[in-house]
N, C-alpha and C. Protein backbone atom coordinates (compact mmCIF):
# COMPACT_ATOMS: atom_id res chain seq x y z
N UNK A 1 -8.12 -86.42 84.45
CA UNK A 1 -9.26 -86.33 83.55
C UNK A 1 -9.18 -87.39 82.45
N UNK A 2 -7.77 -87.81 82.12
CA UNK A 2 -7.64 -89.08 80.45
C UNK A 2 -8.15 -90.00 81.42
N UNK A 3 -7.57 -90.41 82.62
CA UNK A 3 -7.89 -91.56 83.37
C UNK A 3 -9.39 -91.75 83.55
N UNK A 4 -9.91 -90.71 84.10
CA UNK A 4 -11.19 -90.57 84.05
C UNK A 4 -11.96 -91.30 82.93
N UNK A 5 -11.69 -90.46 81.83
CA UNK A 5 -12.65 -90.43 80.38
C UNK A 5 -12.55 -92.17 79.94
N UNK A 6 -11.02 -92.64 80.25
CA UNK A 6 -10.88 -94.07 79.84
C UNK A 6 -11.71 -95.07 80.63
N UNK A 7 -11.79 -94.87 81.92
CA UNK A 7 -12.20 -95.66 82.31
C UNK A 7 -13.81 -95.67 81.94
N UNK A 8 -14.39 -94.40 81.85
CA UNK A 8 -15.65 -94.43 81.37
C UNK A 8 -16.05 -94.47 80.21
N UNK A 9 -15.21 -94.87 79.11
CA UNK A 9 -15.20 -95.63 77.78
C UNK A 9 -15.20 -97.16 77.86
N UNK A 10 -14.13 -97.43 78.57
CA UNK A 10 -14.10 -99.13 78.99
C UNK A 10 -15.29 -99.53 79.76
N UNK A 11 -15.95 -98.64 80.52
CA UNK A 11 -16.87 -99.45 81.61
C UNK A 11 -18.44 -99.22 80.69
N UNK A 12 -18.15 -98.03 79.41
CA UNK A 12 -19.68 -98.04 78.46
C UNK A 12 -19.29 -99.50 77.26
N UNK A 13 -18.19 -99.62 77.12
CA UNK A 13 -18.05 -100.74 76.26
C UNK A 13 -18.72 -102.32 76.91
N UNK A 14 -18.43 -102.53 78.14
CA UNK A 14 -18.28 -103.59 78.60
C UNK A 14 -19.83 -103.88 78.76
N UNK A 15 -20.83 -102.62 79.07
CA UNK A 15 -22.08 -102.70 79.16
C UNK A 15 -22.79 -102.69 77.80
N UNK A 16 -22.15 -102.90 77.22
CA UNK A 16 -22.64 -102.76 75.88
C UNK A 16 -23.40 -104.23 75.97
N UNK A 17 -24.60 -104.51 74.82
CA UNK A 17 -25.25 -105.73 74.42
C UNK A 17 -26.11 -105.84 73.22
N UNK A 18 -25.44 -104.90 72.81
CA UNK A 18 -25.93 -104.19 71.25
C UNK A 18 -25.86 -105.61 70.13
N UNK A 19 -26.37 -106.37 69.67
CA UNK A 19 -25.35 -107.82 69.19
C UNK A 19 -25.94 -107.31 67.44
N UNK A 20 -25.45 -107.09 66.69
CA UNK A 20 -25.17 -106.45 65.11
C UNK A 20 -25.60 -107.63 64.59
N UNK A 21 -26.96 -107.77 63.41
CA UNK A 21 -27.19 -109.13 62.95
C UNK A 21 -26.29 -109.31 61.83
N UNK A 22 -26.08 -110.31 61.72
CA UNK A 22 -25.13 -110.63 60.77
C UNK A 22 -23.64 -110.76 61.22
N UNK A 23 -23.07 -110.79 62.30
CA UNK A 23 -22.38 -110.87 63.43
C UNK A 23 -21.74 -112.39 63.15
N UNK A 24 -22.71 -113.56 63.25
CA UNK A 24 -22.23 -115.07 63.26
C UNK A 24 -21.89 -115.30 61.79
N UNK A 25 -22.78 -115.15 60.69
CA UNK A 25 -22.19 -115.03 59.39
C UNK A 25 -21.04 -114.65 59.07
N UNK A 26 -20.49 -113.30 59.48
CA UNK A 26 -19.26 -112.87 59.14
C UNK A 26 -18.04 -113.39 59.54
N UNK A 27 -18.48 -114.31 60.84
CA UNK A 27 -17.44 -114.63 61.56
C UNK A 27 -16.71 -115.91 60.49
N UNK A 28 -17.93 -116.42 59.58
CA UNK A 28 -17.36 -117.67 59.41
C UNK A 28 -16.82 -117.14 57.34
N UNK A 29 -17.98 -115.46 57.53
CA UNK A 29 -17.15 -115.65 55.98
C UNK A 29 -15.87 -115.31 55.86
N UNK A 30 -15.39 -114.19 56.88
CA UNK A 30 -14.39 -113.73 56.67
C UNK A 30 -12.83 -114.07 56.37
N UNK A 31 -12.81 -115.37 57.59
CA UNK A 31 -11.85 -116.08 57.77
C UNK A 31 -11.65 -116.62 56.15
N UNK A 32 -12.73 -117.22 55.73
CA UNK A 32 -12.67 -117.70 54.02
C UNK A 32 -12.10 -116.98 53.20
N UNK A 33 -13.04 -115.22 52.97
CA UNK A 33 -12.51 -114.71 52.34
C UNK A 33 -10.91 -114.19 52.66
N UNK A 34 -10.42 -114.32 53.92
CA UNK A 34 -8.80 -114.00 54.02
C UNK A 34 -7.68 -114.82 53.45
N UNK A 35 -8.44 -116.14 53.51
CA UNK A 35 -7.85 -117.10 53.22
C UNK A 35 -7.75 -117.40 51.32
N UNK A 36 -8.67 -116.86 50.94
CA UNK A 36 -8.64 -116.55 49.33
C UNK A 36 -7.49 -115.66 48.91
N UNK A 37 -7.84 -114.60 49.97
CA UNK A 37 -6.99 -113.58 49.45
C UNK A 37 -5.48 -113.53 49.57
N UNK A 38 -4.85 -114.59 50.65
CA UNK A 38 -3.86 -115.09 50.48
C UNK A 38 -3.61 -116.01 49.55
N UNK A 39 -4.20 -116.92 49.49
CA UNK A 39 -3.99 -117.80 48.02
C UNK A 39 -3.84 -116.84 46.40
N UNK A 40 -4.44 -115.69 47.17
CA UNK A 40 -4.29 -115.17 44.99
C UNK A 40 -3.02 -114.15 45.23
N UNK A 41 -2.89 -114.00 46.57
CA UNK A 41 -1.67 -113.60 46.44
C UNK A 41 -0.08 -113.73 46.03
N UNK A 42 -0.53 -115.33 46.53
CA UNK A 42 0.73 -116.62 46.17
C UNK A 42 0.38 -116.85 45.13
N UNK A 43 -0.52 -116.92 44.37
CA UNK A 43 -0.70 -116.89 43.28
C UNK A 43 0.23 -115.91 42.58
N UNK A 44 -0.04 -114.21 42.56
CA UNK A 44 0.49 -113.38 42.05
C UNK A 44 1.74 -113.45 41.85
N UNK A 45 2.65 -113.98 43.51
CA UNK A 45 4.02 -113.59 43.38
C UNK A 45 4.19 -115.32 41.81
N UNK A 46 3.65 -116.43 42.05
CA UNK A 46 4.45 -117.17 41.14
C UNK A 46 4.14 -116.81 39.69
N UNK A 47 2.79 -116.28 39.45
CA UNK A 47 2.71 -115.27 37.68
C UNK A 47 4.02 -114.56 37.39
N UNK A 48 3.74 -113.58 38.51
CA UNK A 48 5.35 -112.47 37.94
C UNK A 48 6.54 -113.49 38.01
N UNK A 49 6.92 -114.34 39.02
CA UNK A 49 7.73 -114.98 38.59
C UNK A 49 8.36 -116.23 37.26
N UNK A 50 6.91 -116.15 36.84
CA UNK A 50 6.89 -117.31 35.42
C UNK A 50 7.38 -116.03 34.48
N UNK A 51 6.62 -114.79 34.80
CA UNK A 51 6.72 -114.02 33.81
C UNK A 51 8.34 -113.32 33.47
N UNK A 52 8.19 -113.20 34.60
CA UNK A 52 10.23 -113.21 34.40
C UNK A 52 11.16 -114.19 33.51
N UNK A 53 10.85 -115.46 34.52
CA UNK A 53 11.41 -116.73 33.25
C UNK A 53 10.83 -116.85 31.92
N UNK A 54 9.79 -116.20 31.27
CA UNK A 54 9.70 -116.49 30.00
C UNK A 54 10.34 -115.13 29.56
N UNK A 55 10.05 -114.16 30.23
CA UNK A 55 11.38 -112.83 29.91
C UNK A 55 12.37 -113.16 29.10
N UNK A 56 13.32 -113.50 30.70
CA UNK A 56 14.22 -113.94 30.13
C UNK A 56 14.68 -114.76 29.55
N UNK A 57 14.46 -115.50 28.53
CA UNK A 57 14.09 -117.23 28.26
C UNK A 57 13.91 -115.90 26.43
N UNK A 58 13.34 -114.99 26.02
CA UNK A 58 13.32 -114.29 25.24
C UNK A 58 14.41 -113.55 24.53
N UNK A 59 14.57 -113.88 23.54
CA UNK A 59 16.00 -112.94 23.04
C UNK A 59 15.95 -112.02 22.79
N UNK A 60 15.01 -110.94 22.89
CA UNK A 60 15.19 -109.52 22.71
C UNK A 60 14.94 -108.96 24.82
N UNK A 61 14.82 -109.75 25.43
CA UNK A 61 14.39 -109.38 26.90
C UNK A 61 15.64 -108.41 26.96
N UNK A 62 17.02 -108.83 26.61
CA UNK A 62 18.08 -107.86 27.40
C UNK A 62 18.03 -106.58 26.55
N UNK A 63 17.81 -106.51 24.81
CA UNK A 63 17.49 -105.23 24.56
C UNK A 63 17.29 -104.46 25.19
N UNK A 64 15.39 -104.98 25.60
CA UNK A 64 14.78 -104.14 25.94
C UNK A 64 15.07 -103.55 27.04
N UNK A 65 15.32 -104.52 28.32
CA UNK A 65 15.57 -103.69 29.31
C UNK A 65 16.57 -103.07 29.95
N UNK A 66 17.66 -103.25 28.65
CA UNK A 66 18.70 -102.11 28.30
C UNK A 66 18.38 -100.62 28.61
N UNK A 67 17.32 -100.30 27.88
CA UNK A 67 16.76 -99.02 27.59
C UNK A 67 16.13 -98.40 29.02
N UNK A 68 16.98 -97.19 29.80
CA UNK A 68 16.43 -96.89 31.07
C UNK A 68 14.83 -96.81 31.74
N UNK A 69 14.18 -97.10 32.56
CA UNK A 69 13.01 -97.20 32.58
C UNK A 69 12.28 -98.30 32.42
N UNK A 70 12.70 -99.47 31.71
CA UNK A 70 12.24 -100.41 30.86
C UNK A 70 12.52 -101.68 31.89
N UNK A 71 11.83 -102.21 33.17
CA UNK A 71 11.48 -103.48 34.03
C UNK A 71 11.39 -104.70 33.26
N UNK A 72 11.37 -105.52 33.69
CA UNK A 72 11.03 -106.65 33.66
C UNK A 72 9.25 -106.80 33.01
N UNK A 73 8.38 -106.26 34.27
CA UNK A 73 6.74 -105.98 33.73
C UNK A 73 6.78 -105.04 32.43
N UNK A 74 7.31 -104.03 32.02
CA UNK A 74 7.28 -103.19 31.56
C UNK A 74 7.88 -103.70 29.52
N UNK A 75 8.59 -104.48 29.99
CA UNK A 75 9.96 -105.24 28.81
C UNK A 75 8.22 -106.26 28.18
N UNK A 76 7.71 -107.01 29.27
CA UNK A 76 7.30 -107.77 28.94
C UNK A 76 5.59 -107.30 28.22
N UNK A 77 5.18 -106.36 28.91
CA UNK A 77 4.01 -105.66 27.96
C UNK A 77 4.52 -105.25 26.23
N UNK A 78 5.53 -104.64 26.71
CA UNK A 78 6.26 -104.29 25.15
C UNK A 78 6.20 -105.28 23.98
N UNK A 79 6.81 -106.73 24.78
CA UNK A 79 7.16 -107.51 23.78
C UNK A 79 5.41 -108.15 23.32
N UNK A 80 4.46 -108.02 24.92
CA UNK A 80 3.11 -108.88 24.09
C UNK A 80 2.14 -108.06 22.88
N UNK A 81 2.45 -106.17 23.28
CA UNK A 81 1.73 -105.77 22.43
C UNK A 81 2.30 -105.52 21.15
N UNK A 82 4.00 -105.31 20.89
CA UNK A 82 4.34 -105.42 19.55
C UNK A 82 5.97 -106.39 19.10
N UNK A 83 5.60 -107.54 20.39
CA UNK A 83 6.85 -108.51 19.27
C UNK A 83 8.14 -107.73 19.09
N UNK A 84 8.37 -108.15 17.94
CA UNK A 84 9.63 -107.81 17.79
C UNK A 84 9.56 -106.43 16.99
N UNK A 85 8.90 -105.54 16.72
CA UNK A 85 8.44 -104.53 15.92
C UNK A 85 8.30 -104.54 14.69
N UNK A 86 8.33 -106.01 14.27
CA UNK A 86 8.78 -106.35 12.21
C UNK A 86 7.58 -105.97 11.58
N UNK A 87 6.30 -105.26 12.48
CA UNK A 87 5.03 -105.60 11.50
C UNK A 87 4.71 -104.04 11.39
N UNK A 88 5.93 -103.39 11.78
CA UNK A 88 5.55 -102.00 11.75
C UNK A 88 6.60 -101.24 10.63
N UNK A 89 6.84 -100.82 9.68
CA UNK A 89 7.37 -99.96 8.54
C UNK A 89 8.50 -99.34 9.48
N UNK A 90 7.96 -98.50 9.96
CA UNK A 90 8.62 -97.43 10.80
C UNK A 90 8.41 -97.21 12.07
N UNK A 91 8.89 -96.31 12.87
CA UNK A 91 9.01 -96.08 14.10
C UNK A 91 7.84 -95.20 14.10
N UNK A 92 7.46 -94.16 12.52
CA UNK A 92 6.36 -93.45 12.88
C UNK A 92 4.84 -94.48 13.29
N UNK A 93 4.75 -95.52 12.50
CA UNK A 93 3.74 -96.57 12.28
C UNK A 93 3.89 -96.88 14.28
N UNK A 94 5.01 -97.30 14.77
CA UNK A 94 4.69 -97.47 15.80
C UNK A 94 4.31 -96.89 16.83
N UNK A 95 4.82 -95.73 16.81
CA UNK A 95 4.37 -94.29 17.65
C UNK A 95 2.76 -94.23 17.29
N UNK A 96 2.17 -94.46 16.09
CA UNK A 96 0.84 -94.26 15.71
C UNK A 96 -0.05 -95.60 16.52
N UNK A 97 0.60 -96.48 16.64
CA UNK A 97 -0.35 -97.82 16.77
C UNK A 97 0.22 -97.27 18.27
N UNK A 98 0.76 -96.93 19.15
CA UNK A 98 0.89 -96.93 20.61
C UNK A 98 -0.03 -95.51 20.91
N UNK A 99 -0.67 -94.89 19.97
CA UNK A 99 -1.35 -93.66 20.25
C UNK A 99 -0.33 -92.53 20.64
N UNK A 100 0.71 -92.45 20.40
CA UNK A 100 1.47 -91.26 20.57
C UNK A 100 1.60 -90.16 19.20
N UNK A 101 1.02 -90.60 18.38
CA UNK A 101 1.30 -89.60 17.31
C UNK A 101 0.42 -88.50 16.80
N UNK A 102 0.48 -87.21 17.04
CA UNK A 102 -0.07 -86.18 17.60
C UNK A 102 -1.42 -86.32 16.17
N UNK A 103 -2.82 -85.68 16.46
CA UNK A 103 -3.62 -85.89 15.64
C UNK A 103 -4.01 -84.60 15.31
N UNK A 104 -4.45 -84.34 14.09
CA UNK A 104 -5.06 -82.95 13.59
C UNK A 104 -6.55 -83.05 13.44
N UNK A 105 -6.78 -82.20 13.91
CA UNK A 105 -8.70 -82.28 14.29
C UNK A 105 -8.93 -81.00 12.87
N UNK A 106 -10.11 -81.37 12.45
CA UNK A 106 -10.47 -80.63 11.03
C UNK A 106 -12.38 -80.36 10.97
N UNK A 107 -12.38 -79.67 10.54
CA UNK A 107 -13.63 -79.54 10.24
C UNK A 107 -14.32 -78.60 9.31
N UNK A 108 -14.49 -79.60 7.79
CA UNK A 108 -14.30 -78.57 6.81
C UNK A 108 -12.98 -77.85 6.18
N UNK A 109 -13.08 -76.66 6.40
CA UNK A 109 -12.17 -75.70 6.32
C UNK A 109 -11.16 -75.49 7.29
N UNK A 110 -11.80 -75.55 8.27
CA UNK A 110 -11.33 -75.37 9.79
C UNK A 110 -10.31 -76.23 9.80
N UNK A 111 -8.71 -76.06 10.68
CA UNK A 111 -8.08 -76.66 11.49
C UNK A 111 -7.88 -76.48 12.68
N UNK A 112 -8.17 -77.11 13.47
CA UNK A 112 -8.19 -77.11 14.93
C UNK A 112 -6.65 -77.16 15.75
N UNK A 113 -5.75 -77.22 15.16
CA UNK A 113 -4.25 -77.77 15.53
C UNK A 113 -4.11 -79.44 15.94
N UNK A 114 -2.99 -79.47 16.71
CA UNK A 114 -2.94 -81.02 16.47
C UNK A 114 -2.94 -81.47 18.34
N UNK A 115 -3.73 -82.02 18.40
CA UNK A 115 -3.91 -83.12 20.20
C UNK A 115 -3.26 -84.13 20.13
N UNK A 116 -3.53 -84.37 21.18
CA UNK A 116 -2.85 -86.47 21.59
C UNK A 116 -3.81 -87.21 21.03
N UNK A 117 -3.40 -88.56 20.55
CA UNK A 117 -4.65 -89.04 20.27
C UNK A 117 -5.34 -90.05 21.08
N UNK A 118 -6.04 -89.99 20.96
CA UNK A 118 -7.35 -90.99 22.14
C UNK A 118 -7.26 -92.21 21.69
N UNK A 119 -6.56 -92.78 20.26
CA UNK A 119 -6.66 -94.29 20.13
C UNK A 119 -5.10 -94.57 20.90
N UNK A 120 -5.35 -96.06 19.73
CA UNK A 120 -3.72 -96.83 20.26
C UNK A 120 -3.91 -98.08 20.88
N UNK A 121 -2.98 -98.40 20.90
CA UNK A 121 -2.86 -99.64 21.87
C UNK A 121 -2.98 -99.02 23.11
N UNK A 122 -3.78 -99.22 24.05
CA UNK A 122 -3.52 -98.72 24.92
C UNK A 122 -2.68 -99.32 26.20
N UNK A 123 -2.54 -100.44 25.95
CA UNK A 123 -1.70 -101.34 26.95
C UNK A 123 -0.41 -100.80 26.95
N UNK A 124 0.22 -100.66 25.39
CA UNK A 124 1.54 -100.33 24.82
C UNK A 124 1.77 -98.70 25.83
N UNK A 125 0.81 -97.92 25.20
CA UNK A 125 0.46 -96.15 25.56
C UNK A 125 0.78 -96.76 27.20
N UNK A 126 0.45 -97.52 27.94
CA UNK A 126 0.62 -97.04 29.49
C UNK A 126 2.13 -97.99 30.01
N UNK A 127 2.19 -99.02 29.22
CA UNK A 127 3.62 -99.16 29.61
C UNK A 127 4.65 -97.97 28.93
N UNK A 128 4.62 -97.70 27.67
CA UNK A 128 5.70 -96.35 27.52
C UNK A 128 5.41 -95.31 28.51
N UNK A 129 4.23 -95.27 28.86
CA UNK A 129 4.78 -93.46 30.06
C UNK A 129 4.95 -94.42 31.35
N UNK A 130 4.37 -95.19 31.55
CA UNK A 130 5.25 -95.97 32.97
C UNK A 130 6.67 -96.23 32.97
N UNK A 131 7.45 -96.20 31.90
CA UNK A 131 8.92 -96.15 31.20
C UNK A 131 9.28 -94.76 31.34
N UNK A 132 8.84 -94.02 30.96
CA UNK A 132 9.12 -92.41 30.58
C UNK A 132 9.30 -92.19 32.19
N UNK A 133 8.40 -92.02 32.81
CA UNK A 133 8.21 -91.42 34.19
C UNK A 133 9.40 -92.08 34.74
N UNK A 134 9.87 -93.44 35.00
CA UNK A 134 11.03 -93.82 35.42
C UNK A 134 12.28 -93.26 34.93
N UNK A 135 12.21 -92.98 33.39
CA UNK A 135 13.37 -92.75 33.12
C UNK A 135 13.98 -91.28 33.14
N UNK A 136 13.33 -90.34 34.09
CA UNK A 136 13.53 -89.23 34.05
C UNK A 136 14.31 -88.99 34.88
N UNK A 137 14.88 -89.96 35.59
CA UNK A 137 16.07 -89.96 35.92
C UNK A 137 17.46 -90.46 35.12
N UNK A 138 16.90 -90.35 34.17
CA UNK A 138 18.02 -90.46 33.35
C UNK A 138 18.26 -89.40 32.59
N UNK A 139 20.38 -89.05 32.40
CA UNK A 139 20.29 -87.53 32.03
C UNK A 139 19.86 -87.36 30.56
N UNK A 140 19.68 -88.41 30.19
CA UNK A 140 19.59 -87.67 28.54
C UNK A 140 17.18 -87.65 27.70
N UNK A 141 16.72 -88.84 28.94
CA UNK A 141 15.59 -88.62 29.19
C UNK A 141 15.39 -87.21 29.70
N UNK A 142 16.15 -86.70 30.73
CA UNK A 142 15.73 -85.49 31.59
C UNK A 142 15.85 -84.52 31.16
N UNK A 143 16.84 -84.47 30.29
CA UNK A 143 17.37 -83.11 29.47
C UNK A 143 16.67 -83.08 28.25
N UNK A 144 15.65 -83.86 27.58
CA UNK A 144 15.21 -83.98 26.75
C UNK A 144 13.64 -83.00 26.97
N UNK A 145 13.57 -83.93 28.27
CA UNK A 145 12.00 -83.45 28.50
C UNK A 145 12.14 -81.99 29.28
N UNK A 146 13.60 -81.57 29.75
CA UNK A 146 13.67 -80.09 30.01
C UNK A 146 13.69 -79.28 28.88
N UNK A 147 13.81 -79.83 27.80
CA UNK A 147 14.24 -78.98 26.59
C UNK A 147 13.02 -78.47 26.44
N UNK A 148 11.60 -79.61 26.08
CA UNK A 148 10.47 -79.48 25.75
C UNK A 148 10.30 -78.45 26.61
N UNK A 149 10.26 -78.67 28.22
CA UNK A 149 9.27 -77.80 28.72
C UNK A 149 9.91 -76.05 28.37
N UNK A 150 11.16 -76.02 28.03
CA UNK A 150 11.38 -74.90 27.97
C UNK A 150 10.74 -73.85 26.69
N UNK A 151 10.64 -75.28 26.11
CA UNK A 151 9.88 -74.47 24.44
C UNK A 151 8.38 -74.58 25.00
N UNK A 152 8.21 -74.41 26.32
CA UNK A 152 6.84 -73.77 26.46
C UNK A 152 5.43 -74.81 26.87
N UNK A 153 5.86 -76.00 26.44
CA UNK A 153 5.35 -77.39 26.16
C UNK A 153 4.96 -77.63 27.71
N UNK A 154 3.44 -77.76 28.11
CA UNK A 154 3.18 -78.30 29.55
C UNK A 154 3.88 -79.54 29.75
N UNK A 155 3.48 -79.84 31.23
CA UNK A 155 4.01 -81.05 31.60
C UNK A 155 3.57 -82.77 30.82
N UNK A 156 2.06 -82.16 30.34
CA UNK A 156 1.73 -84.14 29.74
C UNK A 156 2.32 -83.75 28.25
N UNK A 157 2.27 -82.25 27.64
CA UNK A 157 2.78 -82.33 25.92
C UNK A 157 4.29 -83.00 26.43
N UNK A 158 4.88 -82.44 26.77
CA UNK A 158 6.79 -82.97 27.42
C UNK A 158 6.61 -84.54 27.98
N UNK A 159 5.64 -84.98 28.13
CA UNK A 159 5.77 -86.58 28.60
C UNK A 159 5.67 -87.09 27.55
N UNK A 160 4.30 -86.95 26.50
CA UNK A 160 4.06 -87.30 25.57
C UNK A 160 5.43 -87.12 24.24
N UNK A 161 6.15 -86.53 24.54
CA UNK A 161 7.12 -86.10 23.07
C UNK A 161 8.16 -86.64 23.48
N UNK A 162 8.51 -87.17 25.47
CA UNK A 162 9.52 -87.81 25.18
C UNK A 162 8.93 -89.46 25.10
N UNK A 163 7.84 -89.70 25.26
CA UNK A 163 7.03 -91.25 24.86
C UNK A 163 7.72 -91.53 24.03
N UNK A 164 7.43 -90.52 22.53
CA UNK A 164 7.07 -90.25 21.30
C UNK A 164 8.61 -90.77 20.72
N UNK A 165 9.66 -90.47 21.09
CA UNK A 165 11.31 -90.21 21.07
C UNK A 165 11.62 -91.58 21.52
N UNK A 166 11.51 -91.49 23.01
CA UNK A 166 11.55 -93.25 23.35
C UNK A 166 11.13 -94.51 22.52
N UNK A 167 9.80 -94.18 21.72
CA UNK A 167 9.24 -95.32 20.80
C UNK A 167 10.32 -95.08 19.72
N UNK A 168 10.86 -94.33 19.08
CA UNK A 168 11.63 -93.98 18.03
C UNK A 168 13.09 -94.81 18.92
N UNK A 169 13.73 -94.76 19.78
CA UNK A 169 14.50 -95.79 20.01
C UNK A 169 14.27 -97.13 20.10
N UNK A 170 13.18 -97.23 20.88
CA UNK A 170 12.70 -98.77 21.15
C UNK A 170 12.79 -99.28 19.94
N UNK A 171 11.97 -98.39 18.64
CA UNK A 171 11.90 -99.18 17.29
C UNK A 171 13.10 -99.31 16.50
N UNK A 172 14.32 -98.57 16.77
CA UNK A 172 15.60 -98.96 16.41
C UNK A 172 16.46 -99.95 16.75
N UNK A 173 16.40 -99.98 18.13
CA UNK A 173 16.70 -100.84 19.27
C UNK A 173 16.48 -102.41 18.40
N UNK A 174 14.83 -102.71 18.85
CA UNK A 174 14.42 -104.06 18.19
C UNK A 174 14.87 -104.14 16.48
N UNK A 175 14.75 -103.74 16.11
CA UNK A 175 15.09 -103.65 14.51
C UNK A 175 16.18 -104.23 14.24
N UNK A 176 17.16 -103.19 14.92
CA UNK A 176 18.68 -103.75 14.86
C UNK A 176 19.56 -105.17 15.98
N UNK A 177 17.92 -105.44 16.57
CA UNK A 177 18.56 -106.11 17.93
C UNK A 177 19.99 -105.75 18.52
N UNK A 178 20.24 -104.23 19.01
CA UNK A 178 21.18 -103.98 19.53
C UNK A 178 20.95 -103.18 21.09
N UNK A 179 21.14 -103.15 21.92
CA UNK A 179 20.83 -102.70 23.76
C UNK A 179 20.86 -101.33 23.27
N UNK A 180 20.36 -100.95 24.75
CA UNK A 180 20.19 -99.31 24.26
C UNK A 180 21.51 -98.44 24.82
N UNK A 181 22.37 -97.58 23.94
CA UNK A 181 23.45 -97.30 24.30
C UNK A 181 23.17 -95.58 24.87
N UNK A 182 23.72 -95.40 26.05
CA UNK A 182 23.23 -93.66 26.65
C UNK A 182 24.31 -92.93 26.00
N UNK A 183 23.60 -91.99 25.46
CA UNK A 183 24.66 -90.68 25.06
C UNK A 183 24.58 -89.34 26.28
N UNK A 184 25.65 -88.69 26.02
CA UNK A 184 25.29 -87.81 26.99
C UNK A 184 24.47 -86.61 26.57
N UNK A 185 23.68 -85.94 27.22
CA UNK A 185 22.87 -85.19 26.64
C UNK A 185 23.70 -83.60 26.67
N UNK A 186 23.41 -82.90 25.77
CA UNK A 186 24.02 -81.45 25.24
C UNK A 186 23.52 -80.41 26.68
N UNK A 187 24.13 -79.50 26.77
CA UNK A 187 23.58 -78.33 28.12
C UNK A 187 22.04 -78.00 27.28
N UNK A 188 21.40 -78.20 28.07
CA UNK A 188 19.80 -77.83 27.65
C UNK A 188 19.67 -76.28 28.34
């Protein structure tokens, strides 16, 4: 019966004369557009690779990617959206300009409690949880963000608070230009 059905698929194909307009056009765009799309590809790999050499070519590059979680792409968003961190007071100032610093909603009289906030850098905001999420394999990242969830804290409040913690190293880290050293984390 498969033998059957195949052959009477192959022998409705072959009778086919159906011809799809736009058929000769495609033939000649496609090849073009494949051929683009390899070129921006080779393109891509030599960007990331410049972007590496000016990385590393940077004197805070090994700091940063000291700190678990913290790539090459990841080192290098850091350094374009805040440098060396000198323009920020504190670690709270930086947690605030990366949008991690929890906001209190008001109205009037009213307090609403406190949310995430919707500003920030947002470039900064998605390389730190692209950092975070990696580094949860690390024990003192992991035990940190187990602590949170145990005090009740869903899964994005516990991402967000260890962001929040991570920026508070990062901004010590650069400050002092010193690598990031792991402690071991306490039984959570």
């Amino acid at each position: 019966m498969g033998e059957k059905l195949t052959d009477q698929i192959f022998g409705a194909l072959a009778e086919q004369t159906v011809v799809i307009p736009g058929t000769a056009a495609s033939e000649k765009v496609l090849p073009r557009l494949a051929g683009q799309l390899l070129g921006l590809q080779a393109q891509r790999k030599q960007v990331a690779t410049e972007v590496e050499e000016a990385l590393d070519a940077h004197p805070l590059s090994q700091v940063l990617t000291s700190m678990p979680g913290v790539g090459t792409r990841t080192a290098a968003r850091i350094l374009i959206s805040i440098g060396d961190a000198s323009s920020f007071p504190t670690a709270g100032h930086l947690g605030a300009y990366a949008g991690l610093a929890p906001v209190t909603r008001r109205s009037g009289s009213s307090i609403r409690g406190e949310f995430p906030s919707k500003s920030g850098n947002k470039d900064l905001k998605n390389a730190l949880f692209l950092s975070v999420f990696a580094a949860l394999r690390d024990p003192a990242s992991r035990a940190y963000y187990d602590r949170k969830r145990a005090e009740g804290k869903k899964h994005n409040a516990a991402i967000i608070c260890l962001a929040r913690r991570r920026t508070d190293v990062l901004y010590a880290m650069l400050r002092d230009n010193q690598p990031y050293v792991s402690q071991t984390p306490a039984a959570a």
